[in-house]
N, C-alpha and C. Protein backbone atom coordinates (compact mmCIF):
# COMPACT_ATOMS: atom_id res chain seq x y z
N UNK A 1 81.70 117.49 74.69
CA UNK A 1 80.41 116.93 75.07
C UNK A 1 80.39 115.42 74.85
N UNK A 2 81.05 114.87 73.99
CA UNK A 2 81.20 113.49 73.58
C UNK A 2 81.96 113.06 74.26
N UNK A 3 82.81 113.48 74.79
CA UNK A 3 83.75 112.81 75.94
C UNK A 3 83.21 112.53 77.38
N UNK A 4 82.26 113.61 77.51
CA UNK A 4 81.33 113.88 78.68
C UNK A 4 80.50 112.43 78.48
N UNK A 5 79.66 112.12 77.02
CA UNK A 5 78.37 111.09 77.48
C UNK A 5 79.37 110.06 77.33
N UNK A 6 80.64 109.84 76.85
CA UNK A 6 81.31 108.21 76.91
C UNK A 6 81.37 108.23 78.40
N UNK A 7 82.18 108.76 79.16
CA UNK A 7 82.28 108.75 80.32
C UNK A 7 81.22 108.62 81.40
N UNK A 8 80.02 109.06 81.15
CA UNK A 8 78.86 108.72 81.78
C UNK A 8 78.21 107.56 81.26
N UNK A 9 78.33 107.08 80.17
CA UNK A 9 78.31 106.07 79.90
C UNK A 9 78.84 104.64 80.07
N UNK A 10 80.45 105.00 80.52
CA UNK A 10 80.97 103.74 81.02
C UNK A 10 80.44 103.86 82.21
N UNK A 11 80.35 104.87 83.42
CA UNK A 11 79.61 104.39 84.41
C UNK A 11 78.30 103.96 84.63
N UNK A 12 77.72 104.16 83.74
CA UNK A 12 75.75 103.10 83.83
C UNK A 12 76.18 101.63 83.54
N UNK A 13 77.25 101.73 82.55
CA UNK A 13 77.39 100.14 82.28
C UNK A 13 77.28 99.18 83.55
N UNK A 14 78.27 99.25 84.58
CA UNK A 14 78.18 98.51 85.47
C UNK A 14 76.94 98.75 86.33
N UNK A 15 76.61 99.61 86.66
CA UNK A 15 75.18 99.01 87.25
C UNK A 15 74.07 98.88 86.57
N UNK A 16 73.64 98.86 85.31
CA UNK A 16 72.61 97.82 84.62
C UNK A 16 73.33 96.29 84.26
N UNK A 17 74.62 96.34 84.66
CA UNK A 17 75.46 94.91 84.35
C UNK A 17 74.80 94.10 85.64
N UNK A 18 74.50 95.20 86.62
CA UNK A 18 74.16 94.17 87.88
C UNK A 18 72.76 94.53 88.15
N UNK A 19 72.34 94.58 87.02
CA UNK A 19 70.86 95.07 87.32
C UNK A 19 69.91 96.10 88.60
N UNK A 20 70.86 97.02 88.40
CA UNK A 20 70.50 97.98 89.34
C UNK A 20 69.50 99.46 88.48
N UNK A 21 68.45 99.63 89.18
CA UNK A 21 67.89 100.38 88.05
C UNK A 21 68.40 101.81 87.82
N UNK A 22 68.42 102.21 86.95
CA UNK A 22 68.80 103.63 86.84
C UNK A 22 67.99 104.61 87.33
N UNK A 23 68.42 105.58 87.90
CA UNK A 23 67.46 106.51 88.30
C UNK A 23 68.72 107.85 88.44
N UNK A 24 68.51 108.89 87.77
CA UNK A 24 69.30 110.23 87.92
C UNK A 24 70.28 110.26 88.91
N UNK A 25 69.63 109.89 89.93
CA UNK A 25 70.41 110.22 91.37
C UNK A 25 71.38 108.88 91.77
N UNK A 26 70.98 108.00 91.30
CA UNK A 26 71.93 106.91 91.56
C UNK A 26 73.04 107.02 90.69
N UNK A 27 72.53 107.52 89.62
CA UNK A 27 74.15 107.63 88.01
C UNK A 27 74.78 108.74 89.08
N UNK A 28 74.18 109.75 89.49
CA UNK A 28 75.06 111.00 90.18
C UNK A 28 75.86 110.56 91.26
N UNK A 29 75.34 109.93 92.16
CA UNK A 29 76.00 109.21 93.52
C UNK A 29 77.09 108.30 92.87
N UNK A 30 76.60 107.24 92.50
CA UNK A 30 77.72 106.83 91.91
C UNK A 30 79.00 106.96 90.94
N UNK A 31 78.57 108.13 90.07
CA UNK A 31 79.55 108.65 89.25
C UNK A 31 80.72 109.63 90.93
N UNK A 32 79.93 111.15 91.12
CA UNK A 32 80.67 111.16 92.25
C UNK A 32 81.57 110.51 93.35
N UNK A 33 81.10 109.05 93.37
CA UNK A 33 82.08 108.11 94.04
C UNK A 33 83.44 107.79 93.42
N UNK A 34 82.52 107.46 91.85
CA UNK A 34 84.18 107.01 91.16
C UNK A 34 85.13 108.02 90.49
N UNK A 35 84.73 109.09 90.69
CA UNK A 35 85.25 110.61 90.23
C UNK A 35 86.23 110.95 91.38
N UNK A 36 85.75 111.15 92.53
CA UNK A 36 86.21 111.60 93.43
C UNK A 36 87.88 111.28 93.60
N UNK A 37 88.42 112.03 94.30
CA UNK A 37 90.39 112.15 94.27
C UNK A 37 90.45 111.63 95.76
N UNK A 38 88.95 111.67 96.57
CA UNK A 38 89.71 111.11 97.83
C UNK A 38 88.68 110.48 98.11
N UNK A 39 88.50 109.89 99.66
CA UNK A 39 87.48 108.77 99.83
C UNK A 39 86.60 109.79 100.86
N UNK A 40 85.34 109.24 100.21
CA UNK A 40 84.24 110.26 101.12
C UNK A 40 83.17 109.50 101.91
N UNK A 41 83.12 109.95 102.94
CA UNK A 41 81.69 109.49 103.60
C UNK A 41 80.31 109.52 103.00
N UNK A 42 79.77 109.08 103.75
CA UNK A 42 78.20 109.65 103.14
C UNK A 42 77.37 110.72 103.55
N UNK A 43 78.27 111.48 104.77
CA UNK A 43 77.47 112.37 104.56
C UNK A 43 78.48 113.80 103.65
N UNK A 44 79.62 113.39 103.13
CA UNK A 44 80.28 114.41 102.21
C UNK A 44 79.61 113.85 100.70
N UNK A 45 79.01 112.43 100.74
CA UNK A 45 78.36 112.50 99.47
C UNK A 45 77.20 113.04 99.45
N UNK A 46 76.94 113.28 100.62
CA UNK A 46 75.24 114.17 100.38
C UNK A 46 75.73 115.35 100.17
N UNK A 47 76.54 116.07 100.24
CA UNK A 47 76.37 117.56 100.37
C UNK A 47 77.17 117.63 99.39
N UNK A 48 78.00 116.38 98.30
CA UNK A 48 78.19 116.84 96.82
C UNK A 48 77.22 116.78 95.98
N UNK A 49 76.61 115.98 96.10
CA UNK A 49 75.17 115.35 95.58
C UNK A 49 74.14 116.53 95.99
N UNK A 50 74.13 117.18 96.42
CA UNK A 50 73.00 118.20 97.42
C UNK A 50 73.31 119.45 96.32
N UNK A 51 74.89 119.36 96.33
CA UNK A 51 75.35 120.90 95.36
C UNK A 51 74.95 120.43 93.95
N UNK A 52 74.76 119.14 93.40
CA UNK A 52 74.48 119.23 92.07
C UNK A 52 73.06 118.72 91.78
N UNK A 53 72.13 118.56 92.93
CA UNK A 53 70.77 118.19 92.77
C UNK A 53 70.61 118.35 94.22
N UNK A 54 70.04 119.50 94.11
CA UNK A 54 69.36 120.24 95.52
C UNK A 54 67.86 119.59 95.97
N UNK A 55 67.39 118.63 95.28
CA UNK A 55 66.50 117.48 95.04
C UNK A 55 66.65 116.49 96.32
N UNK A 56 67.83 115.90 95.75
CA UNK A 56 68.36 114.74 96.73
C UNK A 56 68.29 114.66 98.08
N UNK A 57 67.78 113.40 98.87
CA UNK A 57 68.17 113.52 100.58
C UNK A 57 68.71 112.50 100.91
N UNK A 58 69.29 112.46 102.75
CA UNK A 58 70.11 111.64 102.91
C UNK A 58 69.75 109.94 102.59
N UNK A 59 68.28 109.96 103.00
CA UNK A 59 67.73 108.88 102.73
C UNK A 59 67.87 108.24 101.51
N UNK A 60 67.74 108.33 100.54
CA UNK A 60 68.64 108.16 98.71
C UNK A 60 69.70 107.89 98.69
N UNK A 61 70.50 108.91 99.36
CA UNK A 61 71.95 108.32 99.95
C UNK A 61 72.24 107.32 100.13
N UNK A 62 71.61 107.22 101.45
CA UNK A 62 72.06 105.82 102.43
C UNK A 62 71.26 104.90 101.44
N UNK A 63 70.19 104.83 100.91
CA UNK A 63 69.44 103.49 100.32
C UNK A 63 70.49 103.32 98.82
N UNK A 64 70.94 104.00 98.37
CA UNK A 64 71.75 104.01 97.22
C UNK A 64 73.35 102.87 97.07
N UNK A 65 73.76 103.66 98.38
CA UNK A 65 75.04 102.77 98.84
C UNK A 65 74.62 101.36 99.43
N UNK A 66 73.31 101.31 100.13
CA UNK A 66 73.11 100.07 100.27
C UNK A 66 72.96 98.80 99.42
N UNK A 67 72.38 99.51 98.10
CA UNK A 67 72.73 99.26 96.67
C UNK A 67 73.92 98.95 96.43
N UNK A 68 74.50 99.53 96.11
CA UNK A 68 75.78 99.65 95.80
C UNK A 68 76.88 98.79 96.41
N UNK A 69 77.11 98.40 97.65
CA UNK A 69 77.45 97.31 98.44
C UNK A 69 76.63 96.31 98.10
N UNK A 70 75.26 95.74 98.41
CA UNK A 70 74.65 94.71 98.00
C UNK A 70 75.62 94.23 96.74
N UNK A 71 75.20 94.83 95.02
CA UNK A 71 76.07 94.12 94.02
C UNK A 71 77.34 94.30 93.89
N UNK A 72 78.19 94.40 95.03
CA UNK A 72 79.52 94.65 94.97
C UNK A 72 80.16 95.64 94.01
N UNK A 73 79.43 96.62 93.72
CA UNK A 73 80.21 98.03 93.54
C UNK A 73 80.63 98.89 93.83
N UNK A 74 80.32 98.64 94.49
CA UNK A 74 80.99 99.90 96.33
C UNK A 74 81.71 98.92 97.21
N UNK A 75 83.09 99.55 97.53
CA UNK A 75 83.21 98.97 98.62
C UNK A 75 83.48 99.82 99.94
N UNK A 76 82.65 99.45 100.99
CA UNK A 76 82.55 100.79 102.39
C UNK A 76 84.13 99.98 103.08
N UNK A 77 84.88 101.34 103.24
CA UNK A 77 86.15 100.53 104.69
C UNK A 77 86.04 101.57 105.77
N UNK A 78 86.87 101.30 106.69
CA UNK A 78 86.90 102.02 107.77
C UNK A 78 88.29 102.74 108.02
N UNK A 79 89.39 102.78 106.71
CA UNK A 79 90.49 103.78 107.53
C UNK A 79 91.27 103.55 108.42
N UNK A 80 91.07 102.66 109.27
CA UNK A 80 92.21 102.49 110.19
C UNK A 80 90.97 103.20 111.40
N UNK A 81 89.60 103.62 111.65
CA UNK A 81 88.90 104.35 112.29
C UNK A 81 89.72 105.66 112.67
N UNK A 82 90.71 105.65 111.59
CA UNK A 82 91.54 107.70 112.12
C UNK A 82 89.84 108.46 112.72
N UNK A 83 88.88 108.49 111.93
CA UNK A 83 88.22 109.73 112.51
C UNK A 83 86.40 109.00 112.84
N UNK A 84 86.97 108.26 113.51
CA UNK A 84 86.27 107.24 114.28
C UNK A 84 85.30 106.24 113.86
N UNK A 85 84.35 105.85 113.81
CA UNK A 85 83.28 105.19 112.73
C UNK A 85 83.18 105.43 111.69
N UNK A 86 82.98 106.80 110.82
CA UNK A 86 83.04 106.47 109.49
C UNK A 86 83.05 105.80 108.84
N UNK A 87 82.73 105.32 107.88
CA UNK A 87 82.84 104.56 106.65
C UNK A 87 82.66 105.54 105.68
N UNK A 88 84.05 105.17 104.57
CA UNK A 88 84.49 105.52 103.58
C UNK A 88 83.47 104.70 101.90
N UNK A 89 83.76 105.21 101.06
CA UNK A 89 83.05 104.61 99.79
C UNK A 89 84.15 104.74 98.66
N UNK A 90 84.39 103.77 98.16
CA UNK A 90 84.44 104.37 96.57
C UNK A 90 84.05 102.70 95.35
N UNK A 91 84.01 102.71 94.32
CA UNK A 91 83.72 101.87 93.25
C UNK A 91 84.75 100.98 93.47
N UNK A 92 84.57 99.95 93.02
CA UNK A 92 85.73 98.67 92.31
C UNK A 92 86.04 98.92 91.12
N UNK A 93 85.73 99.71 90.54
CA UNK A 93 86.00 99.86 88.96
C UNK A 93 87.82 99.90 88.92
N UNK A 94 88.16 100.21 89.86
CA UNK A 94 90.01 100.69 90.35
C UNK A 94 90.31 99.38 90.13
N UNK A 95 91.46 99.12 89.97
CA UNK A 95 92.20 97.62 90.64
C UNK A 95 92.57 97.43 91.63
N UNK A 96 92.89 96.50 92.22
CA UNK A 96 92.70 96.05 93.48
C UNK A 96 93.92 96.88 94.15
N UNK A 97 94.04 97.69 95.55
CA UNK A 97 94.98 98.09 96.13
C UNK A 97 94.80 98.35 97.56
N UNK A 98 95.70 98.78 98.01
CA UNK A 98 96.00 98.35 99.52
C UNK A 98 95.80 100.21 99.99
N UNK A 99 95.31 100.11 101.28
CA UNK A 99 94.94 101.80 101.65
C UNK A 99 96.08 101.88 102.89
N UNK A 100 96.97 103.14 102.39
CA UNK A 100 97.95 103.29 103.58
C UNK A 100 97.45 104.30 104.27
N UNK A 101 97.63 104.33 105.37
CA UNK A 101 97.04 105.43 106.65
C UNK A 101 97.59 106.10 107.49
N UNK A 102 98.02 106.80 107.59
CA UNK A 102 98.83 108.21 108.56
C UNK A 102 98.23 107.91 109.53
N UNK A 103 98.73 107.42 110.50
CA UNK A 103 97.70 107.80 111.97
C UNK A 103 97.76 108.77 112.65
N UNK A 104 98.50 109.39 112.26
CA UNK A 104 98.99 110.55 113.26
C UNK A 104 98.59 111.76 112.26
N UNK A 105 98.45 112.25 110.73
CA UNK A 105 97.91 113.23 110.51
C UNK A 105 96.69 112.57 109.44
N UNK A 106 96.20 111.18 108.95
CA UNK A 106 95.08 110.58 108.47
C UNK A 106 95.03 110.62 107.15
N UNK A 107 95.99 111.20 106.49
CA UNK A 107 96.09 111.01 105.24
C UNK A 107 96.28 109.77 104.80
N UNK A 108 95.38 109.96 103.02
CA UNK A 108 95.46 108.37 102.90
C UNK A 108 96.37 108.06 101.69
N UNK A 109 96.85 107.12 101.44
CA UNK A 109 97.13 106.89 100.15
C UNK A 109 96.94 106.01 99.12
N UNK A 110 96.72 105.42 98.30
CA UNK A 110 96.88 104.14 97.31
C UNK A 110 97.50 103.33 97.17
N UNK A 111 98.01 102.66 97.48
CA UNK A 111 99.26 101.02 96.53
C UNK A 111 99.00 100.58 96.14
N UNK A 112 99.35 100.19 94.45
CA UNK A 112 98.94 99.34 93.59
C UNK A 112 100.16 98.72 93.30
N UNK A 113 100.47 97.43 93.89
CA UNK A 113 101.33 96.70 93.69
C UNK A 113 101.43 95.72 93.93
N UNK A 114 102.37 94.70 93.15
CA UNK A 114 102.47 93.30 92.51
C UNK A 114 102.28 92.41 93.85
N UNK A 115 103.15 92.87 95.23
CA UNK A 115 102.49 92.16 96.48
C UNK A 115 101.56 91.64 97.03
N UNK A 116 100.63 92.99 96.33
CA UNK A 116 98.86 92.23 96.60
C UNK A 116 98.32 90.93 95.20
N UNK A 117 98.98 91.41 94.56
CA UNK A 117 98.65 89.90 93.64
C UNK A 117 98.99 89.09 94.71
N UNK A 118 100.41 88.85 95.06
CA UNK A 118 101.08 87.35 95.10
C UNK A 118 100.39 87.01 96.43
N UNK A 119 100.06 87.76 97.76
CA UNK A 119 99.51 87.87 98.50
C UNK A 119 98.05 86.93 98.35
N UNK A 120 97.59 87.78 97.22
CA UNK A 120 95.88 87.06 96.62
C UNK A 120 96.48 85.01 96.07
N UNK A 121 97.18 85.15 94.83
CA UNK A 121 97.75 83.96 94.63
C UNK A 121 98.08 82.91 95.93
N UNK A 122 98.74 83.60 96.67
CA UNK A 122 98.98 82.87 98.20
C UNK A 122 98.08 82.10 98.85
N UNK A 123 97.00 82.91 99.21
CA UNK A 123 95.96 82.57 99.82
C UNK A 123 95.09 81.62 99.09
N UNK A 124 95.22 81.73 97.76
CA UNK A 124 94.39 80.75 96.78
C UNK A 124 94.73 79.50 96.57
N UNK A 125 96.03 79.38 96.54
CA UNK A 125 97.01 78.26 96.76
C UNK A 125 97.06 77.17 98.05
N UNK A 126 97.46 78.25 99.07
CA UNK A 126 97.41 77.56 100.35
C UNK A 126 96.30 76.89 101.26
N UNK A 127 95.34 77.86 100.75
CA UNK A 127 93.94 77.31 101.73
C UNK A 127 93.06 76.97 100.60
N UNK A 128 93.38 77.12 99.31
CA UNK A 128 92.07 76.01 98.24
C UNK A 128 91.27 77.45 98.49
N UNK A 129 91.54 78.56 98.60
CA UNK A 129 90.35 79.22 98.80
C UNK A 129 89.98 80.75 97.37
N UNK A 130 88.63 80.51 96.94
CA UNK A 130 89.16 81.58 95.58
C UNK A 130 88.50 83.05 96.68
N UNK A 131 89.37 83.97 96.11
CA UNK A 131 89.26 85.13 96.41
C UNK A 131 88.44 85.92 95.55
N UNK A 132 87.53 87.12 96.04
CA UNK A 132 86.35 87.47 95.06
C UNK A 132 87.07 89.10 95.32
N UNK A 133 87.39 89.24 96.76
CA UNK A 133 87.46 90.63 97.17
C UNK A 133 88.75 90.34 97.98
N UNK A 134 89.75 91.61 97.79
CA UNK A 134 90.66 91.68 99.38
C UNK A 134 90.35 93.15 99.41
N UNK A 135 90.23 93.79 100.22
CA UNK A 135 90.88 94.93 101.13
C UNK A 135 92.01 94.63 101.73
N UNK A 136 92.57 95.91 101.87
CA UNK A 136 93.86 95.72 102.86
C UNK A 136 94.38 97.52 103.49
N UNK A 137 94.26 97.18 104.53
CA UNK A 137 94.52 98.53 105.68
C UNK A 137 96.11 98.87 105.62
N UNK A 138 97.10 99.37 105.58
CA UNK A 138 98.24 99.66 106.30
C UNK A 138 98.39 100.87 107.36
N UNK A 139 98.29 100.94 108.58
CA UNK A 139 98.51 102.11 109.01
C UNK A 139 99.85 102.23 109.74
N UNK A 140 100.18 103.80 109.76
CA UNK A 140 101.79 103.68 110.61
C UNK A 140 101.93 105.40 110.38
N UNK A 141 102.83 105.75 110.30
CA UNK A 141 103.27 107.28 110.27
C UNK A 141 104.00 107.64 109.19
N UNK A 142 103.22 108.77 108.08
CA UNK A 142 103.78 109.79 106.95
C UNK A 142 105.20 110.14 107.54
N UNK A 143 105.68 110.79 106.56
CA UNK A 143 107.15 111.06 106.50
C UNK A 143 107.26 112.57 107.18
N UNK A 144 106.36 113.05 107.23
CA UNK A 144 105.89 114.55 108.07
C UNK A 144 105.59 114.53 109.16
N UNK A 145 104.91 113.31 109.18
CA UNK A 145 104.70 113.12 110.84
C UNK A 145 105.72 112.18 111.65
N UNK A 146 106.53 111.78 110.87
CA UNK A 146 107.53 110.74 111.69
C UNK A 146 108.80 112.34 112.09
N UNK A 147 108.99 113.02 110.94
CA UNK A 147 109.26 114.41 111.24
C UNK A 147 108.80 114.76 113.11
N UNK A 148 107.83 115.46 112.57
CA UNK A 148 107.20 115.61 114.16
C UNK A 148 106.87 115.32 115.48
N UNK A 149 105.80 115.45 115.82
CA UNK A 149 105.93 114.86 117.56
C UNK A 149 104.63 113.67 117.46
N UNK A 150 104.39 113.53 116.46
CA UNK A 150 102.61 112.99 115.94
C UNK A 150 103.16 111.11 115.94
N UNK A 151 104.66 111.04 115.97
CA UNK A 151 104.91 109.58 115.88
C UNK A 151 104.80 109.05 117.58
N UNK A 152 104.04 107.83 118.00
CA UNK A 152 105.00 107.21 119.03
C UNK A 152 105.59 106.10 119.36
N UNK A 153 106.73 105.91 119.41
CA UNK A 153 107.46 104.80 119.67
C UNK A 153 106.20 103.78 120.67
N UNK A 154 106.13 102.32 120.02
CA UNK A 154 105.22 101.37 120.53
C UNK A 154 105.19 101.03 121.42
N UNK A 155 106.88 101.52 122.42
CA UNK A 155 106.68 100.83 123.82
C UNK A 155 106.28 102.03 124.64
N UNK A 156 105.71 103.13 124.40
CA UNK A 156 104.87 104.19 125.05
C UNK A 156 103.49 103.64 125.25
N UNK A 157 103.21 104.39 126.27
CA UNK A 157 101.49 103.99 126.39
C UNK A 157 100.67 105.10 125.71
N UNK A 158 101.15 105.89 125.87
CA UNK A 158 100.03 107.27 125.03
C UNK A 158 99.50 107.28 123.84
N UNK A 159 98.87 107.50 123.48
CA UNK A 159 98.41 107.34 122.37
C UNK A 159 99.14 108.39 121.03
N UNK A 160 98.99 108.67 120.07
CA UNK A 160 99.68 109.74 119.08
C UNK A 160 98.76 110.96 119.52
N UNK A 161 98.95 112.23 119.49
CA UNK A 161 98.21 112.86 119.53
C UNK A 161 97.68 113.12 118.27
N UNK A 162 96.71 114.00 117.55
CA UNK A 162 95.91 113.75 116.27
C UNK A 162 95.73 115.49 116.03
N UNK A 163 96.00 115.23 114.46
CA UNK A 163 95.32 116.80 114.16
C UNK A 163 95.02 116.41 112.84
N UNK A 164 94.19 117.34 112.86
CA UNK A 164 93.12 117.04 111.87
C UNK A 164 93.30 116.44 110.53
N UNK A 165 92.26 115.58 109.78
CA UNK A 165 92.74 114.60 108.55
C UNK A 165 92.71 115.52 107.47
N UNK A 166 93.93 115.28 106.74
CA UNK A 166 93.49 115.73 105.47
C UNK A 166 93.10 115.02 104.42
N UNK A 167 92.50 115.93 103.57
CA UNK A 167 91.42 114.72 102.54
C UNK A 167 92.73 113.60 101.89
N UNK A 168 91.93 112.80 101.62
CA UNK A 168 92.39 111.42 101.27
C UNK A 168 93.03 111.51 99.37
């Protein structure tokens, strides 16, 4: 149980750090974001949020994350658009990393590596410019799908064909 309130506890820290008010449903939304093993939309955060407070609606949702982006604790990306508009969520509380993308079966993955420093350093150097935030997209083809028929060589016109994403 004590491990339970530290842990809910480090997550209120940052949003009364940015003066965001507390309210039940915002500690829940947001804890769920930074809990989560893969990256979720908003409407898969409503219907986690829905299973643990049957209370909640989408509207809370969406006004929550708007929150949440406003003081830069959320950051929304788009995936590479694998499964079309969407926008994805999760916390900054992570360190900074780069999102790799299957295009051909949408799986996602993590990189946390020293590149995106020197990358960040680079840019700070060269253009005088300080960096607050990077994102960074990679997309191309898993090792399963370069396997398969899901890859296509770039000087084709067709597109990859697509089957369905698996969670991130």
């Amino acid at each position: 149980m004590a491990a339970r309130a530290a842990k809910l506890s480090s997550l209120r820290e940052p949003l009364r750090k940015h003066g965001i008010r507390l309210t039940r449903q915002r500690e829940l939304l947001f804890g769920l974001i930074h809990n989560s093993h893969t990256h979720l939309n908003a409407d898969q955060l409503f219907e986690l949020a829905k299973a643990k407070d049957p209370k909640i609606n989408r509207v809370t949702v969406y006004r929550s994350l708007k929150v949440f982006k406003e003081q830069g604790l959320v950051d929304e990306l788009d995936l590479m658009h694998f499964q079309g508009e969407h926008h994805y969520y999760e916390t900054r509380l992570k360190p900074e990393h780069a999102h790799i993308v299957c295009m051909g079966c949408g799986a996602v993955m993590e990189y946390f590596g020293e590149p995106l420093q020197t990358i960040r350093e680079q840019v700070e150097s060269q253009f005088g410019f300080k960096v607050q935030v990077t994102r960074t997209e990679v997309g191309g083809f898993c090792a399963d799908c370069q396997q398969g028929d899901l890859a296509v060589d770039p000087a084709e016109e067709s597109a990859p064909s697509r089957v369905p994403a698996r969670p991130a």
